[in-house]
Protein backbone atom coordinates (compact mmCIF):
# COMPACT_ATOMS: atom_id res chain seq x y z
CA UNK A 1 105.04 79.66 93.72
CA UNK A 2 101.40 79.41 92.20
CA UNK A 3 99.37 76.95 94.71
CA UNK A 4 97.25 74.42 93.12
CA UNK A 5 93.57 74.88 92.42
CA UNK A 6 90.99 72.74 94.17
CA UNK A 7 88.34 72.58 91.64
CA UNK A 8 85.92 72.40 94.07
CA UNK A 9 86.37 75.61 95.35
CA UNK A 10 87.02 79.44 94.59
CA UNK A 11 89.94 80.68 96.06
CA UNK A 12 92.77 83.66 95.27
CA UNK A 13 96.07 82.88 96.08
CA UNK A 14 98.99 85.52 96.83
CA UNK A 15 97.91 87.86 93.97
CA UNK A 16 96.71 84.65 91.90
CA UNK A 17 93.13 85.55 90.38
CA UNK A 18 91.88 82.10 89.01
CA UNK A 19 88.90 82.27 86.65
CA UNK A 20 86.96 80.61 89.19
CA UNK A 21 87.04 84.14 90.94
CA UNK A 22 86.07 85.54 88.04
CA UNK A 23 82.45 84.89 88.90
CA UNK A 24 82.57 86.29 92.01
CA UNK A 25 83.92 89.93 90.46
CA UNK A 26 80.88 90.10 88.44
CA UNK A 27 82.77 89.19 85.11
CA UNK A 28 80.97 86.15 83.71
CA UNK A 29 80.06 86.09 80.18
CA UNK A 30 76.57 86.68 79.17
CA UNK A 31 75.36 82.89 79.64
CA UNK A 32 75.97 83.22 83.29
CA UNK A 33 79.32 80.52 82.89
CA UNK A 34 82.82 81.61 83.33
CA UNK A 35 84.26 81.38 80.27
CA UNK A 36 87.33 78.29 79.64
CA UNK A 37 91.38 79.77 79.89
CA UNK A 38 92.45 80.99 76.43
CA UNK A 39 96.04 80.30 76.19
CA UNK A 40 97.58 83.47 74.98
CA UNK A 41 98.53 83.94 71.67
CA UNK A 42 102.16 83.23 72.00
CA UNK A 43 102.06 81.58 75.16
CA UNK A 44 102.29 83.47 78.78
CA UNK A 45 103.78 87.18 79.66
CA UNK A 46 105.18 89.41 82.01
CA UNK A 47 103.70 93.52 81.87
CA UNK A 48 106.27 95.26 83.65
CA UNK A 49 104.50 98.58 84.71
CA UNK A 50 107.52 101.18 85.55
CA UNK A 51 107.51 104.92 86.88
CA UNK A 52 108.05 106.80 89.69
CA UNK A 53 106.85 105.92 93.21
CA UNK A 54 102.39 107.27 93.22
CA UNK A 55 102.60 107.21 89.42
CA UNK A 56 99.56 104.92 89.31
CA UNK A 57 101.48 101.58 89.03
CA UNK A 58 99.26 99.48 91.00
CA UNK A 59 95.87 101.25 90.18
CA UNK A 60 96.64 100.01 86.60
CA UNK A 61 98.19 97.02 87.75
CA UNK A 62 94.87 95.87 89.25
CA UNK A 63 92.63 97.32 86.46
CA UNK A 64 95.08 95.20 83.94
CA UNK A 65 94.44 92.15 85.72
CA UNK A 66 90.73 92.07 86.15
CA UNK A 67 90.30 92.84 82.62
CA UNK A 68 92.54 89.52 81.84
CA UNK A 69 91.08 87.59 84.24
CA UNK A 70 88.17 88.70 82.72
CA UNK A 71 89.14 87.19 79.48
CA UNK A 72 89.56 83.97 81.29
CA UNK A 73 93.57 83.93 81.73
CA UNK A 74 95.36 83.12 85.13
CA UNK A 75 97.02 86.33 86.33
CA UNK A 76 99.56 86.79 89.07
CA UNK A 77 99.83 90.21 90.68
CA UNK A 78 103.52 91.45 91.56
CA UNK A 79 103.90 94.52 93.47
CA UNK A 80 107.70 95.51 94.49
CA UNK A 81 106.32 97.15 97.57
CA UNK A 82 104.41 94.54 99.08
CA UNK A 83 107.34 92.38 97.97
CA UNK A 84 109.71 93.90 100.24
CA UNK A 85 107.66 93.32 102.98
CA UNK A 86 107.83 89.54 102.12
CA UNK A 87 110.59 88.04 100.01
CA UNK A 88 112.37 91.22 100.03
CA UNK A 89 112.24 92.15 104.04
CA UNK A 90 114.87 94.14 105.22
CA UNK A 91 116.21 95.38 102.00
CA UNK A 92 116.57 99.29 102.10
CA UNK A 93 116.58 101.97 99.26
CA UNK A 94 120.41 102.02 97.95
CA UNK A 95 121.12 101.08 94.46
CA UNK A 96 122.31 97.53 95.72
CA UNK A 97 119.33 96.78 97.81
CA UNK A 98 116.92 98.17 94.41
CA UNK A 99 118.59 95.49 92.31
CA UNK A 100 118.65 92.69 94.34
CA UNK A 101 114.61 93.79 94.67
CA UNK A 102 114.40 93.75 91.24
CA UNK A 103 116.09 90.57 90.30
CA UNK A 104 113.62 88.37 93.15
CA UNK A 105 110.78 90.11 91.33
CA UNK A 106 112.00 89.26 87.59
CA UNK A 107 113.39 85.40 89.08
CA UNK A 108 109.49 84.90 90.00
CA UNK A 109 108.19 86.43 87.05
CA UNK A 110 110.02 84.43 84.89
CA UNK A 111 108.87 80.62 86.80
CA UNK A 112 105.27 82.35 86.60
CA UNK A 113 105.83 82.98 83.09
CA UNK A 114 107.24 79.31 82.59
CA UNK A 115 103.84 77.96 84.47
CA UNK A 116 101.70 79.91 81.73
CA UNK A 117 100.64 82.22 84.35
CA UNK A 118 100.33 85.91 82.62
CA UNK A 119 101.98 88.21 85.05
CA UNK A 120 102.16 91.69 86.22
CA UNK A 121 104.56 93.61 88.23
CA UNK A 122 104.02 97.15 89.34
CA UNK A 123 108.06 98.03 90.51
CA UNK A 124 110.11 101.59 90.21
CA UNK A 125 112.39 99.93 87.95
CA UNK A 126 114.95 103.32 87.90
CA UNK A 127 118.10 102.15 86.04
CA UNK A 128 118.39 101.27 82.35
CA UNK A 129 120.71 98.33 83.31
CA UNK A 130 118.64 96.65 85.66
CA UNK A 131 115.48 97.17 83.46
CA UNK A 132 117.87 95.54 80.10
CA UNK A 133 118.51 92.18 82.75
CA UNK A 134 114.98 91.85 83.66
CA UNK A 135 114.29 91.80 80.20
CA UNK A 136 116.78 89.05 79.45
CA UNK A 137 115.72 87.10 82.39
CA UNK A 138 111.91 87.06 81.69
CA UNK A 139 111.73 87.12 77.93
CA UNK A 140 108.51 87.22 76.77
CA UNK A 141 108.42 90.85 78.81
CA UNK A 142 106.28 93.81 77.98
CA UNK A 143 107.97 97.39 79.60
CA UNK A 144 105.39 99.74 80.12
CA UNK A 145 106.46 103.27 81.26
CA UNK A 146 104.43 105.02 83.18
CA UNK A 147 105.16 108.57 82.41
CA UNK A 148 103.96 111.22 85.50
CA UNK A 149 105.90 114.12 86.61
CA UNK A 150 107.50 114.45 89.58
CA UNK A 151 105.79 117.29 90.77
CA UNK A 152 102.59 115.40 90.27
CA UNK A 153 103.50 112.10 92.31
CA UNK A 154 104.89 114.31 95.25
CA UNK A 155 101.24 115.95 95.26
CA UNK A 156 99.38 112.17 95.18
CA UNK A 157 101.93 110.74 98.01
CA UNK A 158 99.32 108.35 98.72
CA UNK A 159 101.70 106.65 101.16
CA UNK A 160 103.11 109.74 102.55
CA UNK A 161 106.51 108.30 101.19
CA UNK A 162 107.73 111.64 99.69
CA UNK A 163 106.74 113.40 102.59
CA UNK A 164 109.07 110.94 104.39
CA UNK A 165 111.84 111.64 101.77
CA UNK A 166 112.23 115.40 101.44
CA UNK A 167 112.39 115.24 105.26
CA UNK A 168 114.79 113.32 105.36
CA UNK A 169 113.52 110.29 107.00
CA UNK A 170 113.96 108.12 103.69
CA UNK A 171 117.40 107.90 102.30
CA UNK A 172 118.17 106.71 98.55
CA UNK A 173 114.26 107.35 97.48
CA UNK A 174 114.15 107.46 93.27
CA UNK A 175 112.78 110.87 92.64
CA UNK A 176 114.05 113.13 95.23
CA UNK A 177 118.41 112.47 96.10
CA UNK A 178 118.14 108.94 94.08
CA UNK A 179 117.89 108.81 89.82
CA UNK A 180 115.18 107.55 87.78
CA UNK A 181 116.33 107.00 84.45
CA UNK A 182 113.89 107.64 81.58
CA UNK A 183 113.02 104.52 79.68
CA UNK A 184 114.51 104.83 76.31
CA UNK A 185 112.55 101.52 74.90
CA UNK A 186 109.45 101.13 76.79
CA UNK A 187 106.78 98.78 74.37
CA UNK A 188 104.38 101.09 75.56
CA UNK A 189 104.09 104.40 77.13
CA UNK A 190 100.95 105.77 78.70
CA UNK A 191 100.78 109.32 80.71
CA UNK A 192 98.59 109.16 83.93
CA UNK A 193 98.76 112.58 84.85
CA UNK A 194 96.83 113.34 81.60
CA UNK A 195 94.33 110.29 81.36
CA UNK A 196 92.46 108.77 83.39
CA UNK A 197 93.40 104.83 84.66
CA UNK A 198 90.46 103.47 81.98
CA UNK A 199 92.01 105.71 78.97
CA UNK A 200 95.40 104.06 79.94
CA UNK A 201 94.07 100.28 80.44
CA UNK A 202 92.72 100.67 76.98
CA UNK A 203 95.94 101.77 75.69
CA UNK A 204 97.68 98.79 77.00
CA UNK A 205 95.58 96.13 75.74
CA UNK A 206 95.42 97.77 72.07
CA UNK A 207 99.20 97.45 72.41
CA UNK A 208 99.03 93.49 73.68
CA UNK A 209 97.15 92.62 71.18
CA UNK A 210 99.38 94.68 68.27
CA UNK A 211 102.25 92.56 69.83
CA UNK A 212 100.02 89.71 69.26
CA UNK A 213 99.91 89.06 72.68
CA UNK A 214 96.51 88.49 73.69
CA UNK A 215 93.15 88.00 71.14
CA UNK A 216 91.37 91.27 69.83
CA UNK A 217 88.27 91.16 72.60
CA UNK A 218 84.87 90.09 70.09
CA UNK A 219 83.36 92.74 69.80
CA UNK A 220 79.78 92.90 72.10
CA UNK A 221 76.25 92.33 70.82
CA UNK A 222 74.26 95.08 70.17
CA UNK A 223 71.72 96.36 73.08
CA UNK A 224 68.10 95.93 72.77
CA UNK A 225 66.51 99.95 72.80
CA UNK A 226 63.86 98.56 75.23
CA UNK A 227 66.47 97.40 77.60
CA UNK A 228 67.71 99.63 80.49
CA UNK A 229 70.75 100.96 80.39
CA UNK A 230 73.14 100.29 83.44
CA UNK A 231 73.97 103.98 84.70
CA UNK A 232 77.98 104.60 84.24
CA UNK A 233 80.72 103.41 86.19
CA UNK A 234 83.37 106.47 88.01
CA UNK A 235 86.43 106.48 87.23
CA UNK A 236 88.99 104.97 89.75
CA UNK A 237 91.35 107.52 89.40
CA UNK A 238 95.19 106.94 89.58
CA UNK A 239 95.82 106.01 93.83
CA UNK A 240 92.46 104.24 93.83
CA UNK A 241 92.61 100.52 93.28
CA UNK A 242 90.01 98.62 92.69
CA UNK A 243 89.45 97.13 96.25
CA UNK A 244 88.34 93.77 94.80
CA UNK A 245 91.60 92.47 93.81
CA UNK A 246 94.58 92.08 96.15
CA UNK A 247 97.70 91.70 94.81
CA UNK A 248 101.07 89.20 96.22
């Protein structure tokens, strides 16, 4: 449930980045004022990111919603992991247990959705029928498939997870003795093992605002030649979020 705002004060709340906090990240506009909520252009969404476990789901999950929040919307941050640590404690890795994951997530997607909240879950998502439900249940829903090889997500293991699997300590993991079914309808498709977490942000958004989800960004002013130009920002790279942003 999305806590209410104190206007007096800047605060996050469980994944929630209000565009108080926008000022804080270094994202106000160039009067120095953080700029009012657009509504979107069709009212709120859900971005479903999808893909095999160290794909780069919550890299780009984080990246996704500081560049909304940067555009002044409400974002909400869900990310199936941290989720069954919460709502989800307890559940394990068999098909069952994925679903009934998987339907919590898409139940609070869809109130956030209702409360004009724009939100983003980073979850597996393996089976086409599960990912078809989620779809019905949240509506306005945008399925974005993460596409990474195997091979390359058992090299990342950022959370040692794989390790855990082909060892046998994790039963039922998607990848190694459980099936992750190929999207066959994603809205949009990026591949993080060939771009880097920018190149795929950029895709995303292009494709929100083809689906007339969100406002083309204006584009910026040009820069004076006698002003200094800000040296270049590193790449995150795909298992590096932005530390900034906490999602749940």
């Amino acid at each position: 449930m999305v806590a209410g705002t104190d206007p007096g004060r800047c605060r996050q709340t469980a994944g929630q980045i209000h565009p108080a906090k926008v000022r804080d990240m270094g994202l106000h506009n160039s009067s120095g004022d953080v700029p009012e909520q657009p509504a979107a252009v069709n009212g709120a969404f859900c971005v479903w990111l999808m893909g095999l476990s160290a794909s780069g789901k919550t890299t780009l999950a984080q990246l996704l919603a500081r560049a909304l929040a940067q555009r002044g919307f409400t974002v909400e941050v869900l990310d199936g992991d941290i989720v069954r640590t919460t709502l989800s404690k307890g559940l394990g890795f068999t098909p069952g247990d994925r679903v009934t994951n998987l339907r919590r997530i898409a139940a609070m997607a869809q109130n956030l959705v209702r409360q004009q909240v724009v939100t983003i879950v980073a979850a597996i998502c393996p089976y086409h029928a599960i990912r078809e439900e989620v779809r019905a249940t949240i509506g306005k829903y945008i399925e974005v498939y993460l596409n990474c090889p195997l091979e390359v997500c058992i090299r990342r293991d950022p959370k040692g997870l794989y390790r855990k699997a082909l060892a046998g300590e994790i039963q039922h993991f998607t990848g190694i003795d459980d099936v992750f079914e190929t999207p066959v309808r994603p809205d949009i498709e990026v591949t993080t093992h060939g771009e880097d977490p920018e190149a795929s942000l950029a895709r995303i958004l292009r494709r929100l605002v083809a689906l007339r989800h969100i406002s083309p960004e204006p584009a910026a002013p040009p820069e004076m030649e006698s002003e200094e130009q800000a040296p270049p920002q590193p790449s995150m790279g795909f298992g590096s979020p932005p530390p900034d942003i906490k999602p749940l």
